[in-house]
Structures are given as C-alpha cells and as structure tokens.
PDB file of N, CA and C in Angstrom:
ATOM      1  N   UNK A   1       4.196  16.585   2.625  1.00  0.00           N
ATOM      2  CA  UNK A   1       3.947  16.470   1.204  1.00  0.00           C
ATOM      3  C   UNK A   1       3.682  15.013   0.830  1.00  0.00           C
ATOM      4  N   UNK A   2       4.011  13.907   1.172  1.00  0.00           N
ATOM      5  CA  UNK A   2       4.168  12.812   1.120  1.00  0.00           C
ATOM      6  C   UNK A   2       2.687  12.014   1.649  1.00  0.00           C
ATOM      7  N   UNK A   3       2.415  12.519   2.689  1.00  0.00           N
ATOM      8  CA  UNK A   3       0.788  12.340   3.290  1.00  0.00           C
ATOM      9  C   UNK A   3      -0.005  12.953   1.917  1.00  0.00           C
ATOM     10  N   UNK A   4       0.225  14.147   1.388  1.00  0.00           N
ATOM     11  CA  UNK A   4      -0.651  14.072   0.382  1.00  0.00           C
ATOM     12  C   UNK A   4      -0.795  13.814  -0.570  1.00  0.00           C
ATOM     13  N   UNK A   5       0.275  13.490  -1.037  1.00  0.00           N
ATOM     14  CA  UNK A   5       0.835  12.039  -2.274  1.00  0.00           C
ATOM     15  C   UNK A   5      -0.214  10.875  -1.566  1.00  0.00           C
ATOM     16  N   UNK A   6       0.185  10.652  -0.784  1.00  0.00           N
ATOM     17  CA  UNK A   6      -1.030   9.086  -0.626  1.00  0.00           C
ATOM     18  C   UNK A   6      -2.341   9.632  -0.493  1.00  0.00           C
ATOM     19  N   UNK A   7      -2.887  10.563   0.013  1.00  0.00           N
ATOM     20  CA  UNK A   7      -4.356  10.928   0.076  1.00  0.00           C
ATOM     21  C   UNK A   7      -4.620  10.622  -1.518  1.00  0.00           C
ATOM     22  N   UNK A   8      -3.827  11.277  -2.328  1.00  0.00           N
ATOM     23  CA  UNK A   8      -3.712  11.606  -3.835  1.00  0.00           C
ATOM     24  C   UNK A   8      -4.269  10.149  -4.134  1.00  0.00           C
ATOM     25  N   UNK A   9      -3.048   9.376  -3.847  1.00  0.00           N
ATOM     26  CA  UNK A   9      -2.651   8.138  -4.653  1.00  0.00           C
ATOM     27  C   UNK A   9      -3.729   7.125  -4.603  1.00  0.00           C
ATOM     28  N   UNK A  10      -4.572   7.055  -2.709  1.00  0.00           N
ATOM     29  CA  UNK A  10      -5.859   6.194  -2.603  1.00  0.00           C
ATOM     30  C   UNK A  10      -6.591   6.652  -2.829  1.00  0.00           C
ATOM     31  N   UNK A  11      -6.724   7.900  -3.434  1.00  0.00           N
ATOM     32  CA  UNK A  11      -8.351   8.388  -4.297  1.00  0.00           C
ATOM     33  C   UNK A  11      -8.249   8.382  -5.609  1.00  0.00           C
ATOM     34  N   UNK A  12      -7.274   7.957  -6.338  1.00  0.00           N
ATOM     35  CA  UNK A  12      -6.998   8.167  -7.709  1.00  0.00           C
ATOM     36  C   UNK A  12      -6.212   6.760  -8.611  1.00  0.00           C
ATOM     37  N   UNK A  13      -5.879   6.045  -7.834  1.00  0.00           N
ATOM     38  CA  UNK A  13      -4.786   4.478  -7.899  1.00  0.00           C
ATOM     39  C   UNK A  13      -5.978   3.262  -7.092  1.00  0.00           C
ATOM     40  N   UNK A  14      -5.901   2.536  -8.007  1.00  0.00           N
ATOM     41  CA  UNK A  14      -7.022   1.276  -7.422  1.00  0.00           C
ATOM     42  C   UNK A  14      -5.804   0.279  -6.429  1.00  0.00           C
ATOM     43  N   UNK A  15      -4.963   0.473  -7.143  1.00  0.00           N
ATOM     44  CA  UNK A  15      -3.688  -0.360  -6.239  1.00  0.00           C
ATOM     45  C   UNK A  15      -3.994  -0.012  -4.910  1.00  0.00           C
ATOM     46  N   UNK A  16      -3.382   1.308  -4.576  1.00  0.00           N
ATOM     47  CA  UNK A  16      -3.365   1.666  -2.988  1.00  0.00           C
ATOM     48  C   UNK A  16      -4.412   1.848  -2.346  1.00  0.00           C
ATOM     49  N   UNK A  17      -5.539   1.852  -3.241  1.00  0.00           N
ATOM     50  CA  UNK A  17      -6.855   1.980  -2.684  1.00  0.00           C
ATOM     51  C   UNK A  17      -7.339   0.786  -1.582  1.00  0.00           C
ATOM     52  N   UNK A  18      -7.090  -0.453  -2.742  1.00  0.00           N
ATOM     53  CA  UNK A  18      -6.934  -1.844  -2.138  1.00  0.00           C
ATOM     54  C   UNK A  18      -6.459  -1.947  -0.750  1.00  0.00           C
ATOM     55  N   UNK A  19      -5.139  -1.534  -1.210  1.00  0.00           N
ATOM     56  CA  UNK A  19      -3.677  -1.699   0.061  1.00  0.00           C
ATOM     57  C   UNK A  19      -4.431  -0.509   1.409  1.00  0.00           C
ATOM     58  N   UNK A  20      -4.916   0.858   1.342  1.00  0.00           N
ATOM     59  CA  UNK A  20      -5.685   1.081   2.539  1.00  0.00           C
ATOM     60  C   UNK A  20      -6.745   1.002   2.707  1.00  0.00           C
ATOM     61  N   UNK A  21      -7.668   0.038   1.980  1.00  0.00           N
ATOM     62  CA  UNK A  21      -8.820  -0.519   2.853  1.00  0.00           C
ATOM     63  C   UNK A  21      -8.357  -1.895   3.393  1.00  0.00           C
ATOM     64  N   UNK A  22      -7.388  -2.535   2.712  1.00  0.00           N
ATOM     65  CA  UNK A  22      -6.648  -3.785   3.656  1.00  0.00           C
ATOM     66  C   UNK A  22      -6.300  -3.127   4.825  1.00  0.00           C
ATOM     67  N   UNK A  23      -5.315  -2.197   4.998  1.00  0.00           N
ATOM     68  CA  UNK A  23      -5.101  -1.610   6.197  1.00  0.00           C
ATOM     69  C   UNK A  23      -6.014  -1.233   6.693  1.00  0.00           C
ATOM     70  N   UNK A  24      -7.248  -1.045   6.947  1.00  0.00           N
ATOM     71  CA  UNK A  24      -8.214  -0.464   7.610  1.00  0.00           C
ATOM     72  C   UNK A  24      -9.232  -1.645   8.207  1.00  0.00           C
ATOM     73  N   UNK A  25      -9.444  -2.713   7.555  1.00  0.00           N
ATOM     74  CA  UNK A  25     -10.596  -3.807   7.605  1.00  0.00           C
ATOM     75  C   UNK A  25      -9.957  -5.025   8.133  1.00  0.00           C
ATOM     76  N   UNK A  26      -8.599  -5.053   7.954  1.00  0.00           N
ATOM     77  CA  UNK A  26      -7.925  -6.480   8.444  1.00  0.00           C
ATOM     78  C   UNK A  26      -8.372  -7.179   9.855  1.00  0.00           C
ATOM     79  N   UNK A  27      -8.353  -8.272  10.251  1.00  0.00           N
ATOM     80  CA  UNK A  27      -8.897  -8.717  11.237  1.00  0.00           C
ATOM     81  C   UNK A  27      -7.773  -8.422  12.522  1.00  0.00           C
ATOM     82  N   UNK A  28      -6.772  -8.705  12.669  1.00  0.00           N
ATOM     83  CA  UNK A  28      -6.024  -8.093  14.048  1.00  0.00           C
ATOM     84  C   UNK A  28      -4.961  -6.992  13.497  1.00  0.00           C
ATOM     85  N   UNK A  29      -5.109  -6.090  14.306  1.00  0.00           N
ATOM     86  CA  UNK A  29      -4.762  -4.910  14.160  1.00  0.00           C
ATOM     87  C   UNK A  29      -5.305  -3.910  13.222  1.00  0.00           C
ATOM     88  N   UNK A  30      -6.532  -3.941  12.539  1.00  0.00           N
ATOM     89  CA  UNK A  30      -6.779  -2.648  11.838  1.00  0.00           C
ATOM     90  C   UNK A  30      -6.595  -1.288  12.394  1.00  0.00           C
ATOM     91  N   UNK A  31      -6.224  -0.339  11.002  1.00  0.00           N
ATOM     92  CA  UNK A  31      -5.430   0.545  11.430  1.00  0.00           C
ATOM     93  C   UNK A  31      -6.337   1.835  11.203  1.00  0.00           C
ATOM     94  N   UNK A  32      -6.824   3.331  11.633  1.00  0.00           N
ATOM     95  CA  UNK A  32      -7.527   3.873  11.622  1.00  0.00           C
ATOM     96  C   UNK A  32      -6.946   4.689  10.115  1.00  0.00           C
ATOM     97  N   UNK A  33      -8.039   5.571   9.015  1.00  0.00           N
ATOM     98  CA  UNK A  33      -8.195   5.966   8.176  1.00  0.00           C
ATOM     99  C   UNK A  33      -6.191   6.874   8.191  1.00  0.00           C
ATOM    100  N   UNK A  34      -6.255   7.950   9.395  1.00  0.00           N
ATOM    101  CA  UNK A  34      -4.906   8.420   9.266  1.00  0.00           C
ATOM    102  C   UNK A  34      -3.592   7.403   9.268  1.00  0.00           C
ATOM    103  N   UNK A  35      -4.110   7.167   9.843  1.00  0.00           N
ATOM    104  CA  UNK A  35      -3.097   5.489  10.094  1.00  0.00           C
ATOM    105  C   UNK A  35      -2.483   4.876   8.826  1.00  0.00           C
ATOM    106  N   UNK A  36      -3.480   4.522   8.540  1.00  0.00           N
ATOM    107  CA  UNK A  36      -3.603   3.670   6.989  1.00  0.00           C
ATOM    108  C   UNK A  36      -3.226   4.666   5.980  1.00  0.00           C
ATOM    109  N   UNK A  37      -3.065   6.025   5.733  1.00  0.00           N
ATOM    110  CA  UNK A  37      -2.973   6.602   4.608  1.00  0.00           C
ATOM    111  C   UNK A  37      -1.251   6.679   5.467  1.00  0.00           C
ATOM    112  N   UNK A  38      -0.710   7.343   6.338  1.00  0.00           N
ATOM    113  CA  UNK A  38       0.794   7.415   7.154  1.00  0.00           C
ATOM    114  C   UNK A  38       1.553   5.528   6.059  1.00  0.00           C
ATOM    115  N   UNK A  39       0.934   4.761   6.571  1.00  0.00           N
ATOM    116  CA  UNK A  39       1.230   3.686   6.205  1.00  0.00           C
ATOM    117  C   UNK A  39       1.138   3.932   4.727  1.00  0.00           C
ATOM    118  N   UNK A  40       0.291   3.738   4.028  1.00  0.00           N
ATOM    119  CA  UNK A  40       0.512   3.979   2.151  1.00  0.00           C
ATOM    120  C   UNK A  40       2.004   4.487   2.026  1.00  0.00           C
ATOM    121  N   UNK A  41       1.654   5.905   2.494  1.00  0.00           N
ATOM    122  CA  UNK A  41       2.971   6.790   2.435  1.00  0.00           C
ATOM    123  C   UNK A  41       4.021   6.517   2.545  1.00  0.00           C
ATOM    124  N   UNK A  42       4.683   5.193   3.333  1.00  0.00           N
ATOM    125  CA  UNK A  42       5.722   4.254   3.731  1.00  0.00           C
ATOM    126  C   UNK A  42       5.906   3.396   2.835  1.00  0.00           C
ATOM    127  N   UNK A  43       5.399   3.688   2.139  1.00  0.00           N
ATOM    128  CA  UNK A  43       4.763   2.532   1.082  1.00  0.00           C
ATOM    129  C   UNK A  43       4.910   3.165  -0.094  1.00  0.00           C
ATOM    130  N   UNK A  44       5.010   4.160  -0.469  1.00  0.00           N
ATOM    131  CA  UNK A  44       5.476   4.861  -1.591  1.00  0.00           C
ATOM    132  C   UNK A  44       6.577   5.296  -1.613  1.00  0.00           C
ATOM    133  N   UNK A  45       7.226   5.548  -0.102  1.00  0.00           N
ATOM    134  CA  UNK A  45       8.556   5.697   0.000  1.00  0.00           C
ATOM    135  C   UNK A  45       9.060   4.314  -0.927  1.00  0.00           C
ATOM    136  N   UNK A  46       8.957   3.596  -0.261  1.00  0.00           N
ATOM    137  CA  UNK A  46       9.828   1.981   0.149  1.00  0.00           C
ATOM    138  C   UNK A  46       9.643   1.756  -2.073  1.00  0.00           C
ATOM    139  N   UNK A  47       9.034   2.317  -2.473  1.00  0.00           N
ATOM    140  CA  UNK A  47       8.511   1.269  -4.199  1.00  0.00           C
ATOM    141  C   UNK A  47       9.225   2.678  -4.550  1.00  0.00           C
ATOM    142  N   UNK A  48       9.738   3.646  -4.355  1.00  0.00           N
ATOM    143  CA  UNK A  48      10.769   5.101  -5.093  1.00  0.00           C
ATOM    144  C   UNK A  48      11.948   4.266  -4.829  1.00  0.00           C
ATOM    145  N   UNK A  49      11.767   4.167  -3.400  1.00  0.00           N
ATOM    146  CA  UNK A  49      13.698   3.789  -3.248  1.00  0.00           C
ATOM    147  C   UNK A  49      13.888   2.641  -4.719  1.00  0.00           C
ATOM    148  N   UNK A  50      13.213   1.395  -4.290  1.00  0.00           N
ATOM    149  CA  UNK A  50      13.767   0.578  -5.049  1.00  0.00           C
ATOM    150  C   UNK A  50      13.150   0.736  -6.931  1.00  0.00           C
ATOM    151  N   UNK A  51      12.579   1.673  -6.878  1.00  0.00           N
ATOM    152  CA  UNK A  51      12.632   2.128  -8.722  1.00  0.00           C
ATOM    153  C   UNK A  51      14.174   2.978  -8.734  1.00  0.00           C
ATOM    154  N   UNK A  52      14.570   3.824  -8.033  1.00  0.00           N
ATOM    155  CA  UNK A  52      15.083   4.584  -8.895  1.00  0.00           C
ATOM    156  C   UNK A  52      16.763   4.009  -8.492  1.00  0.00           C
ATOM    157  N   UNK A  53      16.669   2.613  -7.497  1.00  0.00           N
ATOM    158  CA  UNK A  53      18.210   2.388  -6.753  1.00  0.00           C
ATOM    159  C   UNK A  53      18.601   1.304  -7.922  1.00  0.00           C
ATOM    160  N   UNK A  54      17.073   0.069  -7.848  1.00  0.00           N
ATOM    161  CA  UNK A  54      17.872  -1.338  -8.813  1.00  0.00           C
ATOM    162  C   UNK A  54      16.665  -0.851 -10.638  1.00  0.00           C
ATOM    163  N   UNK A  55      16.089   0.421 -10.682  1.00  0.00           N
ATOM    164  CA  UNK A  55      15.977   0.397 -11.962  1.00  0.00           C
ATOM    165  C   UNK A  55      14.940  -0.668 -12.437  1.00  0.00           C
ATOM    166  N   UNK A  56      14.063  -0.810 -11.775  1.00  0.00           N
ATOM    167  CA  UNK A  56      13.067  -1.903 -11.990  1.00  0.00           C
ATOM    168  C   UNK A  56      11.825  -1.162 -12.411  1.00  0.00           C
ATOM    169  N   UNK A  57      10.295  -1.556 -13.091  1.00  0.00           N
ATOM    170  CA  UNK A  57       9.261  -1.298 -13.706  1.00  0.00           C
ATOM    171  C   UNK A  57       8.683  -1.155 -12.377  1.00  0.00           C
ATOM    172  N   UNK A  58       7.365   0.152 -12.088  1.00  0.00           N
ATOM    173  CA  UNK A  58       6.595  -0.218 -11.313  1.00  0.00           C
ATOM    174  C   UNK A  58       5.791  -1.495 -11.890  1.00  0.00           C
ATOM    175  N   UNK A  59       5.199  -2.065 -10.924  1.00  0.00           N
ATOM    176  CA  UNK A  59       4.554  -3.310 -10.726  1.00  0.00           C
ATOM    177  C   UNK A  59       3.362  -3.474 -10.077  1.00  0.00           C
ATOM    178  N   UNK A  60       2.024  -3.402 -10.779  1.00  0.00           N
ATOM    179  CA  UNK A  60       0.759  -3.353  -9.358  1.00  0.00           C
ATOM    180  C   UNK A  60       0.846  -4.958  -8.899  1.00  0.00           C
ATOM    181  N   UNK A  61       1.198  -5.889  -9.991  1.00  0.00           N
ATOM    182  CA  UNK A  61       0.799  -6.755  -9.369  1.00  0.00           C
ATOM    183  C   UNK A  61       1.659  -7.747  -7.906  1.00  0.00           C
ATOM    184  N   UNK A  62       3.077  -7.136  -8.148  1.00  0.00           N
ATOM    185  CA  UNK A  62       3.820  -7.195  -6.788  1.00  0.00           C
ATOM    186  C   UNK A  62       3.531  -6.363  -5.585  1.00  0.00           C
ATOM    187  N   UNK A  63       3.259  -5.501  -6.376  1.00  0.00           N
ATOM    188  CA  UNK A  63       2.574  -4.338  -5.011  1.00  0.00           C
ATOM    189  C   UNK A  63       1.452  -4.831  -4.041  1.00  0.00           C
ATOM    190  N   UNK A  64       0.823  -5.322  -4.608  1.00  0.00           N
ATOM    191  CA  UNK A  64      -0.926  -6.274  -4.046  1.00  0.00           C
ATOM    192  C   UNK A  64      -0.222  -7.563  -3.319  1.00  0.00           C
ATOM    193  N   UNK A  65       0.633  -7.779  -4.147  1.00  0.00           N
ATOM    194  CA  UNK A  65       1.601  -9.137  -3.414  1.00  0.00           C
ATOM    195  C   UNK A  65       1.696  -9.664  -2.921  1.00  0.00           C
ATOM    196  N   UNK A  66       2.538  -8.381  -2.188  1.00  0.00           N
ATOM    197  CA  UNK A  66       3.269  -7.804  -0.893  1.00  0.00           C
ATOM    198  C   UNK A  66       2.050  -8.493   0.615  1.00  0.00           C
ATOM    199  N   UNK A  67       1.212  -7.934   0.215  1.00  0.00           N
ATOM    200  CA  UNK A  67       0.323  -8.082   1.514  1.00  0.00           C
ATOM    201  C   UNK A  67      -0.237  -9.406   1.892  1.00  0.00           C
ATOM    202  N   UNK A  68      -0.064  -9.576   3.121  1.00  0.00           N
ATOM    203  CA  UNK A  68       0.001 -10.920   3.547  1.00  0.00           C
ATOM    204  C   UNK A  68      -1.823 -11.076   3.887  1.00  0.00           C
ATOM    205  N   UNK A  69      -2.229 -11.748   2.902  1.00  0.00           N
ATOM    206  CA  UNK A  69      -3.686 -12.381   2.911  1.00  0.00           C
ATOM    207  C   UNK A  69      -4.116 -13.512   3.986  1.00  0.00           C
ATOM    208  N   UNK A  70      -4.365 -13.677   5.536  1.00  0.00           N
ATOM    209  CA  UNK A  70      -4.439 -15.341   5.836  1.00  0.00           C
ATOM    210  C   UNK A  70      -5.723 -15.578   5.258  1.00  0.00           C
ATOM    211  N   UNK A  71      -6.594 -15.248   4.561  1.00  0.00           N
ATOM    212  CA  UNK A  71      -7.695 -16.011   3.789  1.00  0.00           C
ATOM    213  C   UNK A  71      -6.973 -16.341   2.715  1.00  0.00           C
ATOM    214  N   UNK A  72      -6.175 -15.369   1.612  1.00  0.00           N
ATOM    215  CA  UNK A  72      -5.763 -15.803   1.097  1.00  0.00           C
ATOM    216  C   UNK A  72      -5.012 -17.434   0.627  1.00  0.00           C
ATOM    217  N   UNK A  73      -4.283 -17.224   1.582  1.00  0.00           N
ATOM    218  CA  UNK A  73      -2.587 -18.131   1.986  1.00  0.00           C
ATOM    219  C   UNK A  73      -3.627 -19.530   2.075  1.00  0.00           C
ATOM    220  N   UNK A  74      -5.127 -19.362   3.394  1.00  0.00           N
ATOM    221  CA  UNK A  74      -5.124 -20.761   3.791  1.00  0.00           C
ATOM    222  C   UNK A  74      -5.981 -21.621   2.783  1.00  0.00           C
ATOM    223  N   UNK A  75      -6.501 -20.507   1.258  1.00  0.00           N
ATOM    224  CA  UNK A  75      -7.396 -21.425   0.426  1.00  0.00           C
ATOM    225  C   UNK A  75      -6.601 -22.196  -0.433  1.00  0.00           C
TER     226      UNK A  75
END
C-alpha cells in the first residue's frame, strides 16, 4: 500500500517528484525507476513518523533540503 502512496505522491506532489528524479539522475549511484519510488516510500514513512511523534507542520521546503546536492553545496 505504501509503494502506491508514492507512485500516487510522484505523479501528483512536485516535492517527491523532484526527490525521484534526484534519485534516478544523480551522478554515483542512480537508482532505477522501482528503486527510486521503494526509496520515496521510506521517505514518507520517515516525514509520518516525525509529524505525528514531535507534532511539527509538513514542510516542502525541508523536504528538498534533505537531499544532499554536490553541485549544489560546491556553488
């Protein structure tokens, strides 16, 4: 059920959309289409736990964050 929560979530959420074409295009280790949606899904786990444990707002812009850019980081 959870796999299809993320199928859901990267065809319908620009957030995770982002987050699995990062997973898919990254330069070492890209991860294949099932791959990358398994991963989202870990990823929707991990942002439930901590909404419903410390009571916090979802957040896209921590969500995008999260992901470690090295183009980003080295401009």
């Amino acid at each position: 059920m959870l796999y299809e929560a993320a199928i859901s979530l990267v065809g319908k959420n620009a957030e995770f959309r982002e987050i699995h074409e990062y997973y898919r295009t990254r330069k070492e280790n890209p991860l294949k289409k099932m791959q990358s949606v398994v991963a989202v899904a870990c990823k929707i786990l991990r942002i439930f736990y901590v909404i419903l444990t410390k009571g916090v707002e979802y957040d896209p812009e921590k969500l995008l964050g999260d992901i470690r850019r090295p183009q980003v980081q080295a401009a």
